[in-house]
Protein backbone atom coordinates (compact mmCIF):
# COMPACT_ATOMS: atom_id res chain seq x y z
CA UNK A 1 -6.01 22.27 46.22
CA UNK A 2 -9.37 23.30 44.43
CA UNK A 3 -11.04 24.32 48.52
CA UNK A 4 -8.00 26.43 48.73
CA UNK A 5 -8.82 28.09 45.12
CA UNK A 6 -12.46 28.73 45.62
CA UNK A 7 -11.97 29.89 48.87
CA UNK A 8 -8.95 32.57 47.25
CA UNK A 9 -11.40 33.21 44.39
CA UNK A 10 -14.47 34.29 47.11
CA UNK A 11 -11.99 36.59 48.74
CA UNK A 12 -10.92 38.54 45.69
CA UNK A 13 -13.98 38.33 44.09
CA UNK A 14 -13.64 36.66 41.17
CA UNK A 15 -17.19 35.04 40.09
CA UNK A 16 -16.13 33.24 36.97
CA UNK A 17 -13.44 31.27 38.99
CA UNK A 18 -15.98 30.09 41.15
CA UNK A 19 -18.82 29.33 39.26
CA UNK A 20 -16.43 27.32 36.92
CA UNK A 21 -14.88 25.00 39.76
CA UNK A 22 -18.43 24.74 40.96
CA UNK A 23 -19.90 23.47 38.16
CA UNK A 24 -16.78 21.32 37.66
CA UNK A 25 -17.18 19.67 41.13
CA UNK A 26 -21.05 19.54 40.72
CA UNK A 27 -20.77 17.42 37.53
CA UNK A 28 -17.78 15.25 38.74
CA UNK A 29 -20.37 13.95 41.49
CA UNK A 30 -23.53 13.43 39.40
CA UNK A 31 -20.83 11.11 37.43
CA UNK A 32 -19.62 9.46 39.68
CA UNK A 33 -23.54 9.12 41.54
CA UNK A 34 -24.83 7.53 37.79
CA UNK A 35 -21.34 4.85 37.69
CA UNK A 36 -22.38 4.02 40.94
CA UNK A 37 -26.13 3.86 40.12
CA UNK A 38 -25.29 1.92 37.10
CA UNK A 39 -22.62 -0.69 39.08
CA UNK A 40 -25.13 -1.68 41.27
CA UNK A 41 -27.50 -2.90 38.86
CA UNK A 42 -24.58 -5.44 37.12
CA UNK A 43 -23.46 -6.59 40.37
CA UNK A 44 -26.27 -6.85 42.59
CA UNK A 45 -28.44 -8.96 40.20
CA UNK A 46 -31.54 -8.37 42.69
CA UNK A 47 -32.10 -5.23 41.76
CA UNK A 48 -31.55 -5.45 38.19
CA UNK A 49 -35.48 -5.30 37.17
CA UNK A 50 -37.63 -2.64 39.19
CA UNK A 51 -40.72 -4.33 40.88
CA UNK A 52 -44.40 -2.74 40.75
């Protein structure tokens, strides 16, 4: 899978494979952190409005 293509990237040294999956990965969690973020503010309707 992708841990067993970064891991054969590392060993022969191929940056641009590496950085690429990395950033991949990196921006398929902040995604998936904002749905989440977002989802809980249309189904928890106690937290829809931020309190000072």
């Amino acid at each position: 899978g992708i841990g067993q293509q970064v891991f054969q990237s590392i060993q022969l040294q191929e940056g641009p494979v590496v950085v690429g999956v990395v950033t991949l990965l990196v921006m398929v969690f902040i995604a998936a952190n904002l749905a989440v973020d977002l989802l809980y503010g249309v189904l928890d309707p106690r937290i829809r409005r931020a309190r000072a």
